[in-house]
PDB file of N, CA and C in Angstrom:
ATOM      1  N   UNK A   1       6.001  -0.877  10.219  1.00  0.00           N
ATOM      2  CA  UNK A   1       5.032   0.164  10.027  1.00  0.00           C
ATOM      3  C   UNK A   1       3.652  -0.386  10.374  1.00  0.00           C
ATOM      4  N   UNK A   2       2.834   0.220  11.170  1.00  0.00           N
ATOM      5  CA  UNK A   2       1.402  -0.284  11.361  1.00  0.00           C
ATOM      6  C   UNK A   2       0.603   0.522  10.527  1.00  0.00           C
ATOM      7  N   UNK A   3      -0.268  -0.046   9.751  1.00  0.00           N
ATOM      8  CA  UNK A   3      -1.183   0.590   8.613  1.00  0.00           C
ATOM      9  C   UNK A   3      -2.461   0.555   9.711  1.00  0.00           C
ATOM     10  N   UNK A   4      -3.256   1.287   8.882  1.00  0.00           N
ATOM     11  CA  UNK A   4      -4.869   2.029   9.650  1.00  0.00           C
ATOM     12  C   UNK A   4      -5.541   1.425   8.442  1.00  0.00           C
ATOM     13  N   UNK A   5      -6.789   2.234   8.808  1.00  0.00           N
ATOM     14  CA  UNK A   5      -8.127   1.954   7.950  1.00  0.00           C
ATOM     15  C   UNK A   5      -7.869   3.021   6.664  1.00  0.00           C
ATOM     16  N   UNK A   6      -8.269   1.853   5.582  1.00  0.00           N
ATOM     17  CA  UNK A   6      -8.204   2.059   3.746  1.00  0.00           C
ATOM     18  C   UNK A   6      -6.546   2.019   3.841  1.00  0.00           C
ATOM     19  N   UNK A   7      -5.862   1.630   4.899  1.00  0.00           N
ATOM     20  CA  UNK A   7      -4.518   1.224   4.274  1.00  0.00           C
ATOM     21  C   UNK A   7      -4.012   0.219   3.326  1.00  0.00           C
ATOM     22  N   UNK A   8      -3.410   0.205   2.419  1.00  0.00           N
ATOM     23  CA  UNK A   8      -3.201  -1.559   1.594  1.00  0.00           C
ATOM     24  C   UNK A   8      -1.690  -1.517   1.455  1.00  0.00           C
ATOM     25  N   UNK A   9      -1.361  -2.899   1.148  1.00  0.00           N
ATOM     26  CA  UNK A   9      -0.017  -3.311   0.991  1.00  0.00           C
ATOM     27  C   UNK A   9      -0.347  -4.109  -0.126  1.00  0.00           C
ATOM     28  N   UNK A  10       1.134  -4.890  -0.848  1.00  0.00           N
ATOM     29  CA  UNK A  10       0.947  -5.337  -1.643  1.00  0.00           C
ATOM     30  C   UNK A  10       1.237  -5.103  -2.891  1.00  0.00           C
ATOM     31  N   UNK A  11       0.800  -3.680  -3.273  1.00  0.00           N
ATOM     32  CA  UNK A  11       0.770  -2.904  -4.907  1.00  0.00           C
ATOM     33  C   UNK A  11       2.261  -2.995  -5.057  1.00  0.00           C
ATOM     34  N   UNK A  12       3.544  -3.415  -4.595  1.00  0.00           N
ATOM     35  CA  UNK A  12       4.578  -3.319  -5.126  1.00  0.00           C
ATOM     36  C   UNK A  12       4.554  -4.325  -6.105  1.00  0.00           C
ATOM     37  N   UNK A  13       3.725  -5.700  -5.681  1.00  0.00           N
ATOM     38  CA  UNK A  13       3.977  -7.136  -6.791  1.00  0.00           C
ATOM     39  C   UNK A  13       3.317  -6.688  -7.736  1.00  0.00           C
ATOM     40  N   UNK A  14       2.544  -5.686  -8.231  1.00  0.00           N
ATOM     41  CA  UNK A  14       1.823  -5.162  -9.467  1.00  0.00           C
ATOM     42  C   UNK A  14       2.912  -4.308 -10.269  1.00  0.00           C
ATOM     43  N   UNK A  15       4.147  -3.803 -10.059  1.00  0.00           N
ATOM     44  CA  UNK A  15       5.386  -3.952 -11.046  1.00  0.00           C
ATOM     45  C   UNK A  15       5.712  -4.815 -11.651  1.00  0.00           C
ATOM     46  N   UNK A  16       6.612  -4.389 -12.830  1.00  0.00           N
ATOM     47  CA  UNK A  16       7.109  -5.345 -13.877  1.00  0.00           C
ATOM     48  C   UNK A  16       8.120  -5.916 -13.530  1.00  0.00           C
ATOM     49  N   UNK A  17       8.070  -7.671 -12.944  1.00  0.00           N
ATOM     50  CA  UNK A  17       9.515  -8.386 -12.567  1.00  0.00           C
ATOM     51  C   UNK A  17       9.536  -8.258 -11.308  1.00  0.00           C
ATOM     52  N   UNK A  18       7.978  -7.983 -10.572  1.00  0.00           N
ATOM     53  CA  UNK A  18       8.348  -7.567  -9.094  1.00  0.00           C
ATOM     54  C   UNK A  18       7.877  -8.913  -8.456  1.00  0.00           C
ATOM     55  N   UNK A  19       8.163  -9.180  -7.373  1.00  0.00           N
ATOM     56  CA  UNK A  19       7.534 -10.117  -6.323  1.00  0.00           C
ATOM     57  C   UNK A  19       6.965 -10.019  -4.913  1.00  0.00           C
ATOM     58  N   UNK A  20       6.123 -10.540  -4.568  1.00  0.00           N
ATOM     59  CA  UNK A  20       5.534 -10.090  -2.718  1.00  0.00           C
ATOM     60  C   UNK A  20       7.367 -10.140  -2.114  1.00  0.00           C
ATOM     61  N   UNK A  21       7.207  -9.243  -1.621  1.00  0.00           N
ATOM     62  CA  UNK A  21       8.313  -8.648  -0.683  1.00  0.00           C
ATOM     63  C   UNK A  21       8.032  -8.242   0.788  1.00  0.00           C
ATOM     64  N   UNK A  22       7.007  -8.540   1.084  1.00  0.00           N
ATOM     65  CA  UNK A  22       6.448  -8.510   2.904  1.00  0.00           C
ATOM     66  C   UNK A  22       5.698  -9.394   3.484  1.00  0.00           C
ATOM     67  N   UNK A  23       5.699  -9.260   5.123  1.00  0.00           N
ATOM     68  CA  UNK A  23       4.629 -10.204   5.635  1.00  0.00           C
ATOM     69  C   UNK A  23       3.946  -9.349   6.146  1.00  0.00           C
ATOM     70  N   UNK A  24       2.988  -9.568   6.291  1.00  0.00           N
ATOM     71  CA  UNK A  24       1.693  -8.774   7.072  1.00  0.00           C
ATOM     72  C   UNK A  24       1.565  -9.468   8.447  1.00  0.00           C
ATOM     73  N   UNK A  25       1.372  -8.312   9.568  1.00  0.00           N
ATOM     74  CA  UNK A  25       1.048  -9.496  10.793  1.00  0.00           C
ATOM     75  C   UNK A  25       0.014  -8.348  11.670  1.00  0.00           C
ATOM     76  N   UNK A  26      -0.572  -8.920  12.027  1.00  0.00           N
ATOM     77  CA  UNK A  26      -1.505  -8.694  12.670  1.00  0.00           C
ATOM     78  C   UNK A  26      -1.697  -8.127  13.989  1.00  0.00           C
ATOM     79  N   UNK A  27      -1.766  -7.070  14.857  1.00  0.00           N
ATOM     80  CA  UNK A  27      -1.934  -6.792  16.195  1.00  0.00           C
ATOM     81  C   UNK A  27      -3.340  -6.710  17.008  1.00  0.00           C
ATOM     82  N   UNK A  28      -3.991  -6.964  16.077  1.00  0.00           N
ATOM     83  CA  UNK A  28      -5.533  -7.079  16.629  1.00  0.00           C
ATOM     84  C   UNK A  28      -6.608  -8.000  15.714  1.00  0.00           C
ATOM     85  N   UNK A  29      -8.067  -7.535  16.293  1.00  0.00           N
ATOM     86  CA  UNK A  29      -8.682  -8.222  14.851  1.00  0.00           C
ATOM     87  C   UNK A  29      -8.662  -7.395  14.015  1.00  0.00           C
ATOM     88  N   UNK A  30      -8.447  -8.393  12.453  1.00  0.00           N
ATOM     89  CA  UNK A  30      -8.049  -7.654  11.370  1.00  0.00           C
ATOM     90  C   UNK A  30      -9.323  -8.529  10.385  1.00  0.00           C
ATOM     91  N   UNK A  31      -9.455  -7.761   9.663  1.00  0.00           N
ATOM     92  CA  UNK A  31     -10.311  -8.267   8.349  1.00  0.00           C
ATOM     93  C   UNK A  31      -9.763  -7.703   7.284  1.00  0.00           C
ATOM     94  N   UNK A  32      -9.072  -8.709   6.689  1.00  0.00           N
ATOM     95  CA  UNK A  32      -8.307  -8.154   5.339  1.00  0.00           C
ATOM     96  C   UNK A  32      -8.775  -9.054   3.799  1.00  0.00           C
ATOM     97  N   UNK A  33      -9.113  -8.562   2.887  1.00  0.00           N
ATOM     98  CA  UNK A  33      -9.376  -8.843   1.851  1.00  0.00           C
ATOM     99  C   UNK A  33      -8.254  -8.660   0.611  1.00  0.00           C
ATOM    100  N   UNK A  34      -8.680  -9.906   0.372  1.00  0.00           N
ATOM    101  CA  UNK A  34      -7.625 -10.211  -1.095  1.00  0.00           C
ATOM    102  C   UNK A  34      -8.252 -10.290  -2.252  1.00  0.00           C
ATOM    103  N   UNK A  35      -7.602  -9.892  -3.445  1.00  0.00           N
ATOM    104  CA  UNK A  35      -8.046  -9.660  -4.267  1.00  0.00           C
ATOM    105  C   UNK A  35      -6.923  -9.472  -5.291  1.00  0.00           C
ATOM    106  N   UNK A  36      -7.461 -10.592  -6.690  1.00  0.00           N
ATOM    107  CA  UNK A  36      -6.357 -11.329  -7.413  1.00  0.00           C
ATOM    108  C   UNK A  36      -5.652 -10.413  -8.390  1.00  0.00           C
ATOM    109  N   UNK A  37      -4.751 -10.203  -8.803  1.00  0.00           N
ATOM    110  CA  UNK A  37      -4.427  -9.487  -9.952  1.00  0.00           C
ATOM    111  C   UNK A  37      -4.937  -9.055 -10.749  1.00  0.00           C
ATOM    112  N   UNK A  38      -5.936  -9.849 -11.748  1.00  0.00           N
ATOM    113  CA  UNK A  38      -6.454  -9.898 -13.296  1.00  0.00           C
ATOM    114  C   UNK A  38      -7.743  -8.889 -12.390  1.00  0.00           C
ATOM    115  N   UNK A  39      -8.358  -9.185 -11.488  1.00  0.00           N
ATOM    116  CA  UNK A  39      -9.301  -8.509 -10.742  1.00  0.00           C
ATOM    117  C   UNK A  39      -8.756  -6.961 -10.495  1.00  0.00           C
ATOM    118  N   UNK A  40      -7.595  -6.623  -9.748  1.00  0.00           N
ATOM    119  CA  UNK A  40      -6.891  -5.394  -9.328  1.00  0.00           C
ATOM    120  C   UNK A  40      -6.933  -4.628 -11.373  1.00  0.00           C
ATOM    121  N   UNK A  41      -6.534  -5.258 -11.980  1.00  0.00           N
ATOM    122  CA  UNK A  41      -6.132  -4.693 -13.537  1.00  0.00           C
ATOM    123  C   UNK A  41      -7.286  -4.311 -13.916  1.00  0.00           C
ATOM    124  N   UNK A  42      -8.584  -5.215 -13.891  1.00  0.00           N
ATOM    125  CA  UNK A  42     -10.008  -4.639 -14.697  1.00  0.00           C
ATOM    126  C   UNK A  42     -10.286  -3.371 -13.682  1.00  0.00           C
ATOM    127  N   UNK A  43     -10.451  -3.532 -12.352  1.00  0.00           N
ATOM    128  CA  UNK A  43     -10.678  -2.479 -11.285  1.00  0.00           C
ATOM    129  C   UNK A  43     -10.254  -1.050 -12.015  1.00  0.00           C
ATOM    130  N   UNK A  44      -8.784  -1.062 -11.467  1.00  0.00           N
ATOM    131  CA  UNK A  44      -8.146  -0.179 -11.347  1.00  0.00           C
ATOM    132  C   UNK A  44      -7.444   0.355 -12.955  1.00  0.00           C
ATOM    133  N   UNK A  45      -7.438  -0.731 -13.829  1.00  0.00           N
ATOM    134  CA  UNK A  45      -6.864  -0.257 -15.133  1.00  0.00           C
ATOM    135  C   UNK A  45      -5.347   0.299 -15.050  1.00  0.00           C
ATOM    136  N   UNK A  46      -5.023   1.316 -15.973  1.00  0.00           N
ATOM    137  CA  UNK A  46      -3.425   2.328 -15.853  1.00  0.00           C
ATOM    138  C   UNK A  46      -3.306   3.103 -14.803  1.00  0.00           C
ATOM    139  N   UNK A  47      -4.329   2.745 -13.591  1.00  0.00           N
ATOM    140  CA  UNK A  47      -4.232   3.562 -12.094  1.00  0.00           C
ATOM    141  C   UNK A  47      -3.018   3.213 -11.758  1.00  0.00           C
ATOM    142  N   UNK A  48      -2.763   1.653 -11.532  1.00  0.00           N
ATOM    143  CA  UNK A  48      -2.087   1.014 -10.370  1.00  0.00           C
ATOM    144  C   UNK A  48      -0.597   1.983 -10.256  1.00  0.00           C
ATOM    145  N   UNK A  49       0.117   2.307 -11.559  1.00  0.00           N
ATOM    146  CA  UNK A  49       1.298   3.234 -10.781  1.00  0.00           C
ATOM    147  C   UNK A  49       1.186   4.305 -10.641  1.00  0.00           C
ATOM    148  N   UNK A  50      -0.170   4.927 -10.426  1.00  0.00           N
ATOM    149  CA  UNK A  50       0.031   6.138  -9.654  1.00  0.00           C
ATOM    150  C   UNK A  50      -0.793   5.751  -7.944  1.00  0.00           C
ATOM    151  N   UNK A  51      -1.607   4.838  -7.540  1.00  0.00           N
ATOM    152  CA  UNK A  51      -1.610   4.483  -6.331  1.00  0.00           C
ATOM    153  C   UNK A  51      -0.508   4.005  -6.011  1.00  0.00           C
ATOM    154  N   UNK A  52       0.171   3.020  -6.372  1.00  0.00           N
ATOM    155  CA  UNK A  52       2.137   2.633  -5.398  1.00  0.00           C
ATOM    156  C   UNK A  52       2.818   3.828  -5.458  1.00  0.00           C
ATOM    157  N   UNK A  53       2.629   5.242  -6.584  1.00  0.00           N
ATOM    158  CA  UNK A  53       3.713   6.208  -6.172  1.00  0.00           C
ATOM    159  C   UNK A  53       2.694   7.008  -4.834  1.00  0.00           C
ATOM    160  N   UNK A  54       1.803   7.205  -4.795  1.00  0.00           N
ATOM    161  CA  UNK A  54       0.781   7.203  -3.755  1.00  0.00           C
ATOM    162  C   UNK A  54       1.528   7.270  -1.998  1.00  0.00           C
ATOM    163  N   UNK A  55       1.163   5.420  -2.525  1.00  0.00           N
ATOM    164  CA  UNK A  55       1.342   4.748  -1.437  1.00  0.00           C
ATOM    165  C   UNK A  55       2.969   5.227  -0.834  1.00  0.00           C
ATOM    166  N   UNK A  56       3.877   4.618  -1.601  1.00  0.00           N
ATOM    167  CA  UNK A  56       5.436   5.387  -1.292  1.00  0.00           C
ATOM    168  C   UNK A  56       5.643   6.465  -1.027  1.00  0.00           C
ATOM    169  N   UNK A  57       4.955   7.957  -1.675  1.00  0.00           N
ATOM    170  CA  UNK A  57       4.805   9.192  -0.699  1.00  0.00           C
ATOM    171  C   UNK A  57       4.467   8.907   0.556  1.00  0.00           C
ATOM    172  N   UNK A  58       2.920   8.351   0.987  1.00  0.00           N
ATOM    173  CA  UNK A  58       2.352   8.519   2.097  1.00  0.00           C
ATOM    174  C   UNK A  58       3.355   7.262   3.553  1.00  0.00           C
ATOM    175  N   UNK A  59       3.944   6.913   2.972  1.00  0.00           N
ATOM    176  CA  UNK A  59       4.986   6.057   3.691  1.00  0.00           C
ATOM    177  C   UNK A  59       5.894   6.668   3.738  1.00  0.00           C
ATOM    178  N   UNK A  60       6.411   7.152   3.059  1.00  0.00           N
ATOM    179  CA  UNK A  60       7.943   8.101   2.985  1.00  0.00           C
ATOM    180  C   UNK A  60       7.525   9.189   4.274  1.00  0.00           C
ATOM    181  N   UNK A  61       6.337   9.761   3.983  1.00  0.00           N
ATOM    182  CA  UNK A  61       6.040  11.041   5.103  1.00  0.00           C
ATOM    183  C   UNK A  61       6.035  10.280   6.714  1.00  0.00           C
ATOM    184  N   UNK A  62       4.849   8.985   6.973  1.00  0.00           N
ATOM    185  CA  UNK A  62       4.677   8.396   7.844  1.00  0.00           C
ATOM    186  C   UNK A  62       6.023   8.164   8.809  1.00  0.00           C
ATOM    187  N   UNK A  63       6.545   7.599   7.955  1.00  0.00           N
ATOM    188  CA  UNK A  63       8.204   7.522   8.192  1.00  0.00           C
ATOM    189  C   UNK A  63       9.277   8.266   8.839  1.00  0.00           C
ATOM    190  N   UNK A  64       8.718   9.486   7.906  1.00  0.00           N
ATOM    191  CA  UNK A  64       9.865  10.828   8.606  1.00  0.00           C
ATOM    192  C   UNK A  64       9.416  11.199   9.959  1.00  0.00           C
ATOM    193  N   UNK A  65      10.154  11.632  10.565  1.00  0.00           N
ATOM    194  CA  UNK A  65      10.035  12.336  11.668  1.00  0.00           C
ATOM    195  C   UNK A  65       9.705  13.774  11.685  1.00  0.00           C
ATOM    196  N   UNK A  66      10.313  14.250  11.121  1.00  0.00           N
ATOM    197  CA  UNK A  66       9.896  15.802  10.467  1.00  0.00           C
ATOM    198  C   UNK A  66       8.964  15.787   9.467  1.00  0.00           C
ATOM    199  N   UNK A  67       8.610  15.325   8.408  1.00  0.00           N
ATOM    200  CA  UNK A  67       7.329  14.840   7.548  1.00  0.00           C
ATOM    201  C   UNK A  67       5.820  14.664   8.118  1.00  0.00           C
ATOM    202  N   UNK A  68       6.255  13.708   9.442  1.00  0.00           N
ATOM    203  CA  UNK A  68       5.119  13.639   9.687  1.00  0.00           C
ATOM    204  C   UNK A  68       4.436  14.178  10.902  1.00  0.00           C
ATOM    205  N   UNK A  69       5.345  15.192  11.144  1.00  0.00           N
ATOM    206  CA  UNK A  69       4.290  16.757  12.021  1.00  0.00           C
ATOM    207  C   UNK A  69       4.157  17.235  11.403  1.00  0.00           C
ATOM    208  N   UNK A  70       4.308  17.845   9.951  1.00  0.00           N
ATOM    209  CA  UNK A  70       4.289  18.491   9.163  1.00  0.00           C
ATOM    210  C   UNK A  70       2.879  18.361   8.687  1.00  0.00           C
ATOM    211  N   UNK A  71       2.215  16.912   8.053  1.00  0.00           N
ATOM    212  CA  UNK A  71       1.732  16.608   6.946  1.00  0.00           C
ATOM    213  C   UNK A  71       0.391  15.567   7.871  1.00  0.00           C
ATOM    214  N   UNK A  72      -0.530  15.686   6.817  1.00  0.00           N
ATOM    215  CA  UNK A  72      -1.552  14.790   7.495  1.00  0.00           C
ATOM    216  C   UNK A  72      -2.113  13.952   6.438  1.00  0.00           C
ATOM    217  N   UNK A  73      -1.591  13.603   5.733  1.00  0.00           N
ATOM    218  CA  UNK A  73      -2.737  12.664   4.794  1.00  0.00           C
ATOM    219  C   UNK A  73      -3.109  11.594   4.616  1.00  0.00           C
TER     220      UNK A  73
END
């Protein structure tokens, strides 16, 4: 999957018992920022599982073939 701009990866290791499960690679210049857990928790607080169910919609659509003539978000 190629992500765009305000795309993020990642929020799956912010589950309970979860671990990084991807690599990120690069097709151009990229400027990507990291930013630690305890940091993501004060930020974002009891957000984080509703941005990963978020994120998993807007991937699920990206994904489809029919979803994503459909849908623009």
């Amino acid at each position: 999957m190629i992500l765009g701009v305000k795309d993020s990866f990642g929020e799956q290791s912010f589950k309970p018992n979860q671990t990084r499960g991807g690599t990120a690679t690069s097709i151009g210049q990229t400027v990507c920022l990291s930013v630690g857990s305890d940091s993501i928790r004060n930020i974002l607080g009891n957000q984080i599982s509703n941005i990963i169910f978020y994120n998993i919609q807007k991937w699920a659509i990206k994904r489809s073939f029919v979803l994503s003539k459909m849908s623009n978000m």
